[in-house]
N, C-alpha and C. Protein backbone atom coordinates (compact mmCIF):
# COMPACT_ATOMS: atom_id res chain seq x y z
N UNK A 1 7.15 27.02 -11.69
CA UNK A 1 8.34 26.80 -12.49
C UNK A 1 8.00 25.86 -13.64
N UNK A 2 8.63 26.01 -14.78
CA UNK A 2 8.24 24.84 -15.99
C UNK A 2 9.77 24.48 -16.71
N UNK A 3 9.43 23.18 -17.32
CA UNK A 3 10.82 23.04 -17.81
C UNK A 3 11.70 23.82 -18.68
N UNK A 4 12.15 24.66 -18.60
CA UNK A 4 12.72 25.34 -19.86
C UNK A 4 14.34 25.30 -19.65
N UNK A 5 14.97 24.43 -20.61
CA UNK A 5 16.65 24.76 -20.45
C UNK A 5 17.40 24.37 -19.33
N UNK A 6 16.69 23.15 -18.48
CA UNK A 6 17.21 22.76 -17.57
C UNK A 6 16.85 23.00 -16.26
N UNK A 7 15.39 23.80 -15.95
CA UNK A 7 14.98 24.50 -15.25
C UNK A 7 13.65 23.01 -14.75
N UNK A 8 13.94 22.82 -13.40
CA UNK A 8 12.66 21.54 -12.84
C UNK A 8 11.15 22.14 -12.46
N UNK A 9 10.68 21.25 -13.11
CA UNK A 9 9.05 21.89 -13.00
C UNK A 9 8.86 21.18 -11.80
N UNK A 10 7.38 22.20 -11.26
CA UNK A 10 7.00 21.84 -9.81
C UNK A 10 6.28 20.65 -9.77
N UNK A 11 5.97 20.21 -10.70
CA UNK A 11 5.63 18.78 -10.15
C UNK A 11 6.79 17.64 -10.27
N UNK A 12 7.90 17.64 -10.88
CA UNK A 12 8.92 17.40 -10.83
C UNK A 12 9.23 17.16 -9.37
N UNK A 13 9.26 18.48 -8.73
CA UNK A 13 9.97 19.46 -7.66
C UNK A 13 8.95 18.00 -6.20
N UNK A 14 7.96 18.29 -6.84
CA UNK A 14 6.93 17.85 -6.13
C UNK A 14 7.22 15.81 -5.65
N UNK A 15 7.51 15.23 -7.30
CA UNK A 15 7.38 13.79 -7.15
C UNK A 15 8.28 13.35 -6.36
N UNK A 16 9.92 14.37 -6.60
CA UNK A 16 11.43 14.06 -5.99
C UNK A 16 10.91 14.51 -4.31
N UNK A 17 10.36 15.12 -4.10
CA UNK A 17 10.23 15.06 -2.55
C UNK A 17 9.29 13.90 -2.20
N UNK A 18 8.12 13.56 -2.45
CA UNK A 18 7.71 12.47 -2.43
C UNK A 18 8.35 11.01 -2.11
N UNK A 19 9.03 10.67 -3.41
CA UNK A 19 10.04 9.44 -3.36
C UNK A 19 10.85 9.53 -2.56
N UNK A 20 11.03 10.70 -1.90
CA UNK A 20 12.15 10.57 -1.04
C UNK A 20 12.13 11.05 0.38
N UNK A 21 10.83 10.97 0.48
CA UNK A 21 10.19 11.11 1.59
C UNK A 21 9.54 9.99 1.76
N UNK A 22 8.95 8.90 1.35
CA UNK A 22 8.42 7.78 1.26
C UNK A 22 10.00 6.60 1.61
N UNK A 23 11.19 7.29 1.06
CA UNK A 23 12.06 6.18 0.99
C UNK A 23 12.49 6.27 2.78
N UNK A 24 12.72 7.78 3.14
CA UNK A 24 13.19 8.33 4.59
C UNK A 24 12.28 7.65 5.48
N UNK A 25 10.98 7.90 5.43
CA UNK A 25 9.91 7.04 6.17
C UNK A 25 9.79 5.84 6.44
N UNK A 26 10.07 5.08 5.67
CA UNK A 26 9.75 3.76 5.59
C UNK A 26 11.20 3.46 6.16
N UNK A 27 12.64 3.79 5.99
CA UNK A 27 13.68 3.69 6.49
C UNK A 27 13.57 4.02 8.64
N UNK A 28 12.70 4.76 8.04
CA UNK A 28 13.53 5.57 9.80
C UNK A 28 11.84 5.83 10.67
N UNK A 29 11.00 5.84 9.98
CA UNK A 29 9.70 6.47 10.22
C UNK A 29 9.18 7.83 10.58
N UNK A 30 8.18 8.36 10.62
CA UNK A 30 8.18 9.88 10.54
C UNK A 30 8.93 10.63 11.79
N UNK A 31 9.15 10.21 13.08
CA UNK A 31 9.56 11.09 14.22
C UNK A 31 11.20 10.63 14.04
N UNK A 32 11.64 9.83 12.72
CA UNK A 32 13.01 9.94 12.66
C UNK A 32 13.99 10.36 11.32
N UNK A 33 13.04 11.59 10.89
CA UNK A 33 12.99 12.06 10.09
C UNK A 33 12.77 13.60 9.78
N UNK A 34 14.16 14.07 8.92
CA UNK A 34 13.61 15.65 9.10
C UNK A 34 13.16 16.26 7.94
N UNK A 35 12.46 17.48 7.75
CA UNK A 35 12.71 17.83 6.11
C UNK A 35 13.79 18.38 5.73
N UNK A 36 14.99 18.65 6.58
CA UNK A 36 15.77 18.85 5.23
C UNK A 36 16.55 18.18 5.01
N UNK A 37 16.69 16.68 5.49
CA UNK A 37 17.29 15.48 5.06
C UNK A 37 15.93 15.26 3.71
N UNK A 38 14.58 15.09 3.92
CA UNK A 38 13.94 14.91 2.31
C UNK A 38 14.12 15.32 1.78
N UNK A 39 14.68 17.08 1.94
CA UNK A 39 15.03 18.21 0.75
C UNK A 39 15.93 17.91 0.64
N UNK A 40 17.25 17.72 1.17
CA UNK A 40 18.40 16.95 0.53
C UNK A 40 18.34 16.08 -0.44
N UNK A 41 17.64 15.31 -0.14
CA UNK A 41 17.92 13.71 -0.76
C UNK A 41 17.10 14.14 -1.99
N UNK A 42 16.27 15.25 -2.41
CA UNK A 42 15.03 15.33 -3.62
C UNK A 42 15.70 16.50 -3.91
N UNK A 43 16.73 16.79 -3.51
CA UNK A 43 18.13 18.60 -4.40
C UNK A 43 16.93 19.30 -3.98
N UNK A 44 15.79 19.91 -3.36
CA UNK A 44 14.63 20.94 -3.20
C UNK A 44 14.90 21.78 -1.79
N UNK A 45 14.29 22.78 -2.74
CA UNK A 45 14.27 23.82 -1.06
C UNK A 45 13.31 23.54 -0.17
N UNK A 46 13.58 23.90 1.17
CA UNK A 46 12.68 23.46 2.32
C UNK A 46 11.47 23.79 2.47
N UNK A 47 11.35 25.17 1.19
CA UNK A 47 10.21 25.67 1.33
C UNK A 47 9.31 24.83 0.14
N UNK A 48 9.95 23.62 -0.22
CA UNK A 48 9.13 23.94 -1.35
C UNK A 48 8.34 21.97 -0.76
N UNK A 49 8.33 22.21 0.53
CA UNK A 49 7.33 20.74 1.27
C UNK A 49 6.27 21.63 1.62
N UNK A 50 6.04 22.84 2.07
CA UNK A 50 5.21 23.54 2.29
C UNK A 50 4.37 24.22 1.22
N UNK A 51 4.64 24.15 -0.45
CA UNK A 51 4.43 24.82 -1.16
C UNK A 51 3.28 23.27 -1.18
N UNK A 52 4.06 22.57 -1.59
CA UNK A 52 3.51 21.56 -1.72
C UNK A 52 2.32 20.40 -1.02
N UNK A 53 2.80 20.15 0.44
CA UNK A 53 2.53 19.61 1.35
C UNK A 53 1.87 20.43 2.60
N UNK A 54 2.18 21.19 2.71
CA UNK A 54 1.63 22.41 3.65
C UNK A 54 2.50 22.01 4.65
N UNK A 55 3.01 20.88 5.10
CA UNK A 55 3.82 20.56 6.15
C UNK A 55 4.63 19.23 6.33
N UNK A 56 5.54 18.81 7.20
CA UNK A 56 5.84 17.33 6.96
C UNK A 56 4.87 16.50 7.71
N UNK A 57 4.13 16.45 8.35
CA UNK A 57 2.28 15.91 8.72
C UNK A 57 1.89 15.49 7.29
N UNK A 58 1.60 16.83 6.66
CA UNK A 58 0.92 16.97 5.14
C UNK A 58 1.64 15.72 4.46
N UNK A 59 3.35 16.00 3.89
CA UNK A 59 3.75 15.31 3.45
C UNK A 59 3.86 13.45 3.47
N UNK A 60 4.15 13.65 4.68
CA UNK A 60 3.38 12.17 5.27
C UNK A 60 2.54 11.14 5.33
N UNK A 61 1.50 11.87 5.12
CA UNK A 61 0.01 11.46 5.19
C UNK A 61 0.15 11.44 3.24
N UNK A 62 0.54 12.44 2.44
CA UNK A 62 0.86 11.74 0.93
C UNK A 62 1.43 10.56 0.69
N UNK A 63 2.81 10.83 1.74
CA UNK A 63 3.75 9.49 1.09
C UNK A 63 2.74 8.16 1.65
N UNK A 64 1.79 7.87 3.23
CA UNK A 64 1.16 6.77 3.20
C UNK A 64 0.13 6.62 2.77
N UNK A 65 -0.80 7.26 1.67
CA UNK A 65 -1.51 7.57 0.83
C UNK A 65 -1.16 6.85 -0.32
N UNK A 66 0.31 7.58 -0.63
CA UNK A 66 1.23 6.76 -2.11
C UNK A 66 1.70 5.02 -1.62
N UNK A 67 1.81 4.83 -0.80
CA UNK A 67 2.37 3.36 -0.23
C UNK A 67 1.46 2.35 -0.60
N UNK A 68 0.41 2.84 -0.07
CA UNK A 68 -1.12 2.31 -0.41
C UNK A 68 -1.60 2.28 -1.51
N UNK A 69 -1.74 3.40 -2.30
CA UNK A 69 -1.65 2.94 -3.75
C UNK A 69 -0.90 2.44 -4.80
N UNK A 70 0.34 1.58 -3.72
CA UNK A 70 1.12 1.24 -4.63
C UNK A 70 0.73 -0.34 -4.43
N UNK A 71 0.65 -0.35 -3.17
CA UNK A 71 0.69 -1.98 -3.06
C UNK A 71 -1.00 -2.19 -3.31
N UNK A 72 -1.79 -2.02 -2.77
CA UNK A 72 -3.42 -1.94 -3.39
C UNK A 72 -3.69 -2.00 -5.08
N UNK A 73 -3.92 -3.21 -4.84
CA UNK A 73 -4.80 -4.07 -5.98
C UNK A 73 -6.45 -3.78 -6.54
N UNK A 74 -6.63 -2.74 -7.32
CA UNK A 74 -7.94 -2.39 -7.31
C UNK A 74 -9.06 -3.48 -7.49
N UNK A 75 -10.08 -3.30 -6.95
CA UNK A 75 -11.34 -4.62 -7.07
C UNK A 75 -11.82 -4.42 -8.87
N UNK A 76 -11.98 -6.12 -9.01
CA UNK A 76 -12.48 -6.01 -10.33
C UNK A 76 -14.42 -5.46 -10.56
N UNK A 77 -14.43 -4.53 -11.51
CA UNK A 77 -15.95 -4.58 -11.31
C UNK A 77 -16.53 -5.45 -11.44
N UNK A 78 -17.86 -5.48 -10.92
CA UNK A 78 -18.47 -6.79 -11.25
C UNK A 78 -19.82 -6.41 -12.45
N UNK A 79 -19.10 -5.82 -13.22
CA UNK A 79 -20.22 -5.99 -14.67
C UNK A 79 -21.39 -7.36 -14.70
N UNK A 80 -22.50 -6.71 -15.43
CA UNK A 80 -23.48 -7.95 -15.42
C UNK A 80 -22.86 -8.94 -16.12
N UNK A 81 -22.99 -10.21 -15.34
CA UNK A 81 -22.81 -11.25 -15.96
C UNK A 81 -21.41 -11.52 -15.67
N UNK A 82 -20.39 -10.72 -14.58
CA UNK A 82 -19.22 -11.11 -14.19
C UNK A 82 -19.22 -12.42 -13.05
N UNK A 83 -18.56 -13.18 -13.29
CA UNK A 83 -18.40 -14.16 -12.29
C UNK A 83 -17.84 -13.47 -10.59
N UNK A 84 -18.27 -13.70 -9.66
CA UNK A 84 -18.24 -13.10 -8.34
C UNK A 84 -16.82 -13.79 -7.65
N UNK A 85 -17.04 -15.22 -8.22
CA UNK A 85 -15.71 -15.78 -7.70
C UNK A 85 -14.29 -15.50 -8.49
N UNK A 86 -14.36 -15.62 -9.41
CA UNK A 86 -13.59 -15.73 -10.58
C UNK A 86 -13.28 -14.12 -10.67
N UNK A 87 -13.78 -13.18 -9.91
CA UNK A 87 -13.30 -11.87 -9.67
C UNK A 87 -12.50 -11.51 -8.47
N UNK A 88 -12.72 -12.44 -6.99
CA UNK A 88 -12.35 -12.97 -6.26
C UNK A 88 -11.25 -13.47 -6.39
N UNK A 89 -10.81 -14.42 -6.98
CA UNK A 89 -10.17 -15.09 -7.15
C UNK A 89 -8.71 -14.46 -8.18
N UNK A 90 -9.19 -13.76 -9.09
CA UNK A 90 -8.57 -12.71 -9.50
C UNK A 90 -7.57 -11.33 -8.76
N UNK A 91 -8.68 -10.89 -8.36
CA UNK A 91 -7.96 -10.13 -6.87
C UNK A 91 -7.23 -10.95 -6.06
N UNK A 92 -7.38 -11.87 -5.44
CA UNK A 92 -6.38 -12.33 -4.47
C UNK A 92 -5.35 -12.96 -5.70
N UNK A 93 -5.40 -13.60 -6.14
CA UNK A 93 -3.81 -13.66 -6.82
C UNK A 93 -2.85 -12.12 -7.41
N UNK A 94 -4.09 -11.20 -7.98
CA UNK A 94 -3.08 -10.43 -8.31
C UNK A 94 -2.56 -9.51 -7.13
N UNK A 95 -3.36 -9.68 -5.92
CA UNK A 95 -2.60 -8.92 -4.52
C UNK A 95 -1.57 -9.69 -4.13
N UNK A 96 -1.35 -11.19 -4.18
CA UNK A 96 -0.03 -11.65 -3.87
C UNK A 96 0.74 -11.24 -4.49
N UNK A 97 0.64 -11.48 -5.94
CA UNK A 97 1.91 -10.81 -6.60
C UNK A 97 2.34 -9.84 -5.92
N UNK A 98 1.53 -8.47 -6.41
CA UNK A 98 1.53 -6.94 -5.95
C UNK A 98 2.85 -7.46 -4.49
N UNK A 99 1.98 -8.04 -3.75
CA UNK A 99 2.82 -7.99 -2.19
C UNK A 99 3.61 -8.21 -2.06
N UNK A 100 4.40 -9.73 -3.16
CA UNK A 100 4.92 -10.27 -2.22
C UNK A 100 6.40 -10.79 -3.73
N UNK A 101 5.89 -10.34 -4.64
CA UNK A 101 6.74 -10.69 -5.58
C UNK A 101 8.28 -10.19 -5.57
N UNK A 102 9.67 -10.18 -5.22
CA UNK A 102 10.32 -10.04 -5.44
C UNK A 102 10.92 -8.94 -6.01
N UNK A 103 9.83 -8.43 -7.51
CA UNK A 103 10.15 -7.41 -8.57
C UNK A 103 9.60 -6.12 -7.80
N UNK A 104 8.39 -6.22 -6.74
CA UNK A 104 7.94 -5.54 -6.15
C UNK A 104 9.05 -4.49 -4.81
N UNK A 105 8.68 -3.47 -4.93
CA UNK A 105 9.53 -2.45 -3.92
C UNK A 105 8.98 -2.71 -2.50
N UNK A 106 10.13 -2.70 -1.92
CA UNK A 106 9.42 -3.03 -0.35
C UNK A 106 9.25 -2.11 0.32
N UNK A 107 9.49 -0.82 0.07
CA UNK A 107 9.42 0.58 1.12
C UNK A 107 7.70 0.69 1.27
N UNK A 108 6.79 0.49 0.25
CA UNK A 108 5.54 0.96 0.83
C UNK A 108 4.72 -0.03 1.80
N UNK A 109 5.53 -1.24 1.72
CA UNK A 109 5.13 -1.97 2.76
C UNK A 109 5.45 -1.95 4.46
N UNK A 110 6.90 -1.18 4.01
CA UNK A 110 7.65 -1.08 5.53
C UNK A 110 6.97 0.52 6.23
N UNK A 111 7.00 1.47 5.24
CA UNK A 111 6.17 2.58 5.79
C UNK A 111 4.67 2.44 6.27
N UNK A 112 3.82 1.73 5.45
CA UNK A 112 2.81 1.23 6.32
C UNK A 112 2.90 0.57 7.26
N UNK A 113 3.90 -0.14 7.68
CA UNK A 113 3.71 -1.26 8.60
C UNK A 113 3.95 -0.25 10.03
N UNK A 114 5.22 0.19 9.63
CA UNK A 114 5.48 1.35 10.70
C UNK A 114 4.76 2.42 11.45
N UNK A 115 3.35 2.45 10.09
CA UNK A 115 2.49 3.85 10.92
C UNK A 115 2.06 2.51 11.38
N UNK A 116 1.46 1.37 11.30
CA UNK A 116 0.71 0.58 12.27
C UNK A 116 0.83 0.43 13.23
N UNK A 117 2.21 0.26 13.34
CA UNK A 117 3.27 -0.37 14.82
C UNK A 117 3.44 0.96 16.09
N UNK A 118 3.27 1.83 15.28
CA UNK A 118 3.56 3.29 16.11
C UNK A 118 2.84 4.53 15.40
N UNK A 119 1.28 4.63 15.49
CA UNK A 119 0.31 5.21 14.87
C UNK A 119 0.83 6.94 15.02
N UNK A 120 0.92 7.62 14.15
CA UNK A 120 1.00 9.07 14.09
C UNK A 120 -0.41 9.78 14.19
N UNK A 121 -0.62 10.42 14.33
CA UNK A 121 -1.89 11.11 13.62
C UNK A 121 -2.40 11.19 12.55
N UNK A 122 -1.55 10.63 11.65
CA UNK A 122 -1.90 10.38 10.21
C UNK A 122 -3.38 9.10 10.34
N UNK A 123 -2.73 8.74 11.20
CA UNK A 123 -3.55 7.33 10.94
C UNK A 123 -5.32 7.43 11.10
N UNK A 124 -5.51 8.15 11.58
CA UNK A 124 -7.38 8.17 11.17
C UNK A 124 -7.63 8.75 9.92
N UNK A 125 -6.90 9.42 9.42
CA UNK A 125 -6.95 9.78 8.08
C UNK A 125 -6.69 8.93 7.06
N UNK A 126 -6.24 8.02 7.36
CA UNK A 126 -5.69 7.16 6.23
C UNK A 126 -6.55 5.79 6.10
N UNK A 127 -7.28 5.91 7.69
CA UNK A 127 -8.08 4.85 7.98
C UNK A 127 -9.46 5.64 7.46
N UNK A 128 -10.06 6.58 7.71
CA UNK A 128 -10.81 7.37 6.79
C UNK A 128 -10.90 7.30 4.94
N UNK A 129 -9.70 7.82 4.97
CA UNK A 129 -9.79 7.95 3.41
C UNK A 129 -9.34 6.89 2.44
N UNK A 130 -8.43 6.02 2.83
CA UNK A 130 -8.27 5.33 1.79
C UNK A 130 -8.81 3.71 2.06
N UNK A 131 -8.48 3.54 3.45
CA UNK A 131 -8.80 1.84 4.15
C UNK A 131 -10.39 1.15 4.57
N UNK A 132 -11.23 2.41 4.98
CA UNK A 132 -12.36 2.18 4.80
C UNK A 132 -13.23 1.67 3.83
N UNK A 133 -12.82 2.79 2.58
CA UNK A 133 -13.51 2.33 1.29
C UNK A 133 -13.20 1.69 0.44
N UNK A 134 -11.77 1.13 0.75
CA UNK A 134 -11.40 -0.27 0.43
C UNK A 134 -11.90 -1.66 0.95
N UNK A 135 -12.48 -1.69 2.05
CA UNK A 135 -12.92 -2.68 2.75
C UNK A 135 -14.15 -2.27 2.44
N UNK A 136 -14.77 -1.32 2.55
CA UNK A 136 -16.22 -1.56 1.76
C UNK A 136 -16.05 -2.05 0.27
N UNK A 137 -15.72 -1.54 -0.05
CA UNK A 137 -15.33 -2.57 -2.02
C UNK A 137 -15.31 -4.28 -1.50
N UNK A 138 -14.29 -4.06 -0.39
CA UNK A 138 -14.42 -5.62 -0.61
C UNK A 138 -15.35 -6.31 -0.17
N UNK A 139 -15.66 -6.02 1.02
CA UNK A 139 -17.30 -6.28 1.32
C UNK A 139 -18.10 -6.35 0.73
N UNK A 140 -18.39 -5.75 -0.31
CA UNK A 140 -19.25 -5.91 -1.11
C UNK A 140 -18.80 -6.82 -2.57
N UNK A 141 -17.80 -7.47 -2.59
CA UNK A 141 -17.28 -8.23 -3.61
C UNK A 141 -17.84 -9.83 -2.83
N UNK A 142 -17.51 -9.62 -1.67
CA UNK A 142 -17.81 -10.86 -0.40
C UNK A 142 -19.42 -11.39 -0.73
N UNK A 143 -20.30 -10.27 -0.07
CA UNK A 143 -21.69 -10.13 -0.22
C UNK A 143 -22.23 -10.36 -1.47
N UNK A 144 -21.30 -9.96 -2.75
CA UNK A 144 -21.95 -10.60 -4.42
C UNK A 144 -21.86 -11.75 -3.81
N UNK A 145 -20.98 -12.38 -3.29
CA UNK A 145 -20.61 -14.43 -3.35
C UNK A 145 -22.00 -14.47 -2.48
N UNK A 146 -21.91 -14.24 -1.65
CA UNK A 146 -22.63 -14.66 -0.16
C UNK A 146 -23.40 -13.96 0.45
N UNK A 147 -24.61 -13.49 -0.41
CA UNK A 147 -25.39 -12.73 0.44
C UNK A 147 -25.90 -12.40 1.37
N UNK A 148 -25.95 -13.41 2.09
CA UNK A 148 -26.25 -13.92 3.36
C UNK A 148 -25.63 -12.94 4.72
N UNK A 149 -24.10 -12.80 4.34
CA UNK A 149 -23.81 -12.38 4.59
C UNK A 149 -24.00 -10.60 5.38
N UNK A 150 -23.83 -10.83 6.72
CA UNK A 150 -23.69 -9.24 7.12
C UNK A 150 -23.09 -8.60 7.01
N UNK A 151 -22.97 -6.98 7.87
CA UNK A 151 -21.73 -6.48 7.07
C UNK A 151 -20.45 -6.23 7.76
N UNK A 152 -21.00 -7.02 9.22
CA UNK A 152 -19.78 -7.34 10.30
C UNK A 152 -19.06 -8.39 9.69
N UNK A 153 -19.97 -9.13 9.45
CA UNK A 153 -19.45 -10.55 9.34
C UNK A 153 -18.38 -10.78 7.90
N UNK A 154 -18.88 -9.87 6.78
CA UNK A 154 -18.09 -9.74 5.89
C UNK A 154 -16.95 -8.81 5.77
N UNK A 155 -17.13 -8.22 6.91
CA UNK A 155 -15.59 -7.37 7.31
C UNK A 155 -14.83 -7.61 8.08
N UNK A 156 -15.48 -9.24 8.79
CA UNK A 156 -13.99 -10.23 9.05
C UNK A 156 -13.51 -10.57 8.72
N UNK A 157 -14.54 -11.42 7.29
CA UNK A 157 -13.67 -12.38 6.32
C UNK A 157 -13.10 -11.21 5.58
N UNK A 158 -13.27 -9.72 5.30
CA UNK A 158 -12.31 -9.15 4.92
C UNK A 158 -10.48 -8.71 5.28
N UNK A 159 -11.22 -9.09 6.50
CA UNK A 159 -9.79 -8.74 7.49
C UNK A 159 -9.66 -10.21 7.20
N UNK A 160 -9.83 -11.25 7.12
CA UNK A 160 -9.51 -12.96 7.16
C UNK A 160 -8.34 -12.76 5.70
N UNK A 161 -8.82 -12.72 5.02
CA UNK A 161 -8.59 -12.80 3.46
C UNK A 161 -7.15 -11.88 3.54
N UNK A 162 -7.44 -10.58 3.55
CA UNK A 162 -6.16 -9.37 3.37
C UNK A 162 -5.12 -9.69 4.74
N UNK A 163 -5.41 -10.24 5.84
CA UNK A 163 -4.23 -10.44 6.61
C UNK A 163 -3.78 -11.73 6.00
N UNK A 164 -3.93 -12.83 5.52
CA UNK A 164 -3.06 -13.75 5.01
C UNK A 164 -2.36 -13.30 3.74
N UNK A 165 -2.71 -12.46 3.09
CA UNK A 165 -1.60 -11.89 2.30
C UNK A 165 -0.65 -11.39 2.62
N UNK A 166 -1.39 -10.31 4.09
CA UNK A 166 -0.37 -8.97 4.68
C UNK A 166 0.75 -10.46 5.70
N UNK A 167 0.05 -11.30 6.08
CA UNK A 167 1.29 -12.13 7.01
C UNK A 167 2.10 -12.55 6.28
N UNK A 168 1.83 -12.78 4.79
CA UNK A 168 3.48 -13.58 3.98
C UNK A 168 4.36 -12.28 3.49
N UNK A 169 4.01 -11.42 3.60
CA UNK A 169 4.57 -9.93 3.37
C UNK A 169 5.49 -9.90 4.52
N UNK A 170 4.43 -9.48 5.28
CA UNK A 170 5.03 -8.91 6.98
C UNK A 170 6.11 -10.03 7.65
N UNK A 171 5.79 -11.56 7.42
CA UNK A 171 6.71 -12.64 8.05
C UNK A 171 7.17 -13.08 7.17
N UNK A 172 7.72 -12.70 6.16
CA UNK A 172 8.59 -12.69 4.61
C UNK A 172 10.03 -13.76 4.75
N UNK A 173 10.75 -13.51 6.16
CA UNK A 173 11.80 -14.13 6.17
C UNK A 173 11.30 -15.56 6.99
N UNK A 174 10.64 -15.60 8.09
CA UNK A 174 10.38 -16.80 8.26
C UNK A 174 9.27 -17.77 7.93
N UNK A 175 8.64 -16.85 7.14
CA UNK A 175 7.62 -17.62 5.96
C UNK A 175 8.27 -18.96 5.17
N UNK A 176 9.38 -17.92 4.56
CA UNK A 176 9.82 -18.09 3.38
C UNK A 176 10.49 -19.62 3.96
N UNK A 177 11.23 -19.20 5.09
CA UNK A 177 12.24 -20.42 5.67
C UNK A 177 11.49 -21.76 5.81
N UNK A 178 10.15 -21.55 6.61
CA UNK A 178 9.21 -22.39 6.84
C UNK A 178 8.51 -22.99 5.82
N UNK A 179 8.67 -22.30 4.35
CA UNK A 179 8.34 -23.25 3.12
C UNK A 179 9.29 -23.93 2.42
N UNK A 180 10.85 -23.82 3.22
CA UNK A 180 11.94 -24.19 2.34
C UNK A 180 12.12 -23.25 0.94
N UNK A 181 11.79 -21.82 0.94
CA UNK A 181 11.92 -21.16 -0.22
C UNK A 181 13.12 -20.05 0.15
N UNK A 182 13.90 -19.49 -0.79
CA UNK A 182 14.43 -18.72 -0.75
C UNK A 182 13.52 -17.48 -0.64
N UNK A 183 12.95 -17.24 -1.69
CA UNK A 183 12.04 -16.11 -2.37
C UNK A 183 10.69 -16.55 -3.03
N UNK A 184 9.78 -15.37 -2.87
CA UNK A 184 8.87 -15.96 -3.62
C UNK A 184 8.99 -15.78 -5.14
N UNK A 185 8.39 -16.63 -5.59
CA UNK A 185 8.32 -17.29 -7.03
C UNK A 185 6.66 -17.40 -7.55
N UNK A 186 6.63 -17.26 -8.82
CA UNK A 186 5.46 -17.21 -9.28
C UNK A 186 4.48 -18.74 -9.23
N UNK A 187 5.56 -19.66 -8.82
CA UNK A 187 4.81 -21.48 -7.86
C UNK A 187 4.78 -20.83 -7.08
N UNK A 188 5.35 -20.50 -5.86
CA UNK A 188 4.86 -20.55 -4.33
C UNK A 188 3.68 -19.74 -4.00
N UNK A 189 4.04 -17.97 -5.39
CA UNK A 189 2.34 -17.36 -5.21
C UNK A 189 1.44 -17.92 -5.59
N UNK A 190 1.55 -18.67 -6.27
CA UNK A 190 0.49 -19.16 -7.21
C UNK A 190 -0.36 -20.07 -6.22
N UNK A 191 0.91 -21.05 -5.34
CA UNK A 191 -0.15 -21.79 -4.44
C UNK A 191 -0.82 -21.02 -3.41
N UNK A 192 0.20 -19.89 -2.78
CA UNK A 192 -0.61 -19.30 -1.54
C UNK A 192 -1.68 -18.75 -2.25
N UNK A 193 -2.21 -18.30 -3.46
CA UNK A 193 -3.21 -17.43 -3.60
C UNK A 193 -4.57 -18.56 -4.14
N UNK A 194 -4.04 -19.72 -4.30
CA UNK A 194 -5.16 -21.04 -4.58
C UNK A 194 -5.53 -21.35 -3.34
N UNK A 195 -4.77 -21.32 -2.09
CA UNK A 195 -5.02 -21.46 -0.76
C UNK A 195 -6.15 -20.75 -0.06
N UNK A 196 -6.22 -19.58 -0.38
CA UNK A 196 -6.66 -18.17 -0.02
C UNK A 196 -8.07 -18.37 -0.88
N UNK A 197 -8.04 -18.78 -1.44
CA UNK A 197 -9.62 -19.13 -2.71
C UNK A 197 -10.06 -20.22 -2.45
């Protein structure tokens, strides 16, 4: 289909099931969720998750695909002559923001959290394709600092580093209480991500 005269093109067709399958998910999680409540909520026919998605599995495994690339902060390269820390240091402030800022949407955080809490089958796939070779990036951002470093050992401090972000996310309300903050603010990220460095 293409736009002509009021007529929705399929990627159109495509993004509105998406967003609104990402919003259903993260609301209710995938086993509380049907497609034609997503086809509702995106005006699309039922057939058109299968045109698309091949299935609501398929679809699924997109929307926590899309969650992830929403909240995921890409690693800075480290061009010759880039500072290792100061790239470091870069990344973790701009992942607080990303996480934890206010302006930020909270559904791709709650849909991830949810496949965590109650793993679908999605989840080796997602741990495959997108979470692996993210933690190798960072591992190897680790290993520029600290060569020394193994590659167990730098995929603790990877898990060290990304769960103190993911805990002011994930414990958001009694974080927040426990700093005397309402919300976060570009002071309070600013210190947690000087903390974190």
């Amino acid at each position: 289909m293409t736009t002509t005269g009021g007529t929705v093109s399929t990627q159109d067709t495509r993004e509105r099931l998406l967003a609104a399958a990402c919003s259903r998910f993260a609301a209710h999680g995938f086993r509380g969720v049907s497609v034609r409540d997503i086809c509702a909520d995106a005006r699309a026919n039922v057939a058109a998750v299968s045109y698309h998605f091949g299935n609501k599995e398929g679809l699924y495994l997109e929307a926590l695909r899309h969650s992830f690339r929403v909240l995921h902060t890409p690693f800075p390269g480290l061009a010759e002559g880039r500072d290792a820390l100061g790239a470091l240091e870069e990344w973790i402030h701009a992942s607080v923001v990303r996480n934890l800022a206010p302006s930020q949407p909270r559904w791709p955080a709650q849909l991830l959290w949810r496949e965590m809490l109650d793993p679908t089958e999605a989840m080796d796939a997602l741990v495959r394709e997108v979470m692996a070779p993210t933690m190798k990036d960072f591992q190897k951002l680790l290993q520029t600092l600290a060569p020394s470093l193994a590659d167990e050992e730098s995929l603790l401090w990877s898990f060290t580093i990304m769960g103190q972000i993911v805990l002011h996310d994930f414990g958001r309300t009694p974080t927040l209480a426990l700093m005397g903050a309402r919300e976060y603010t570009e002071e309070n990220m600013a210190r947690i991500a000087a903390h974190l460095t």
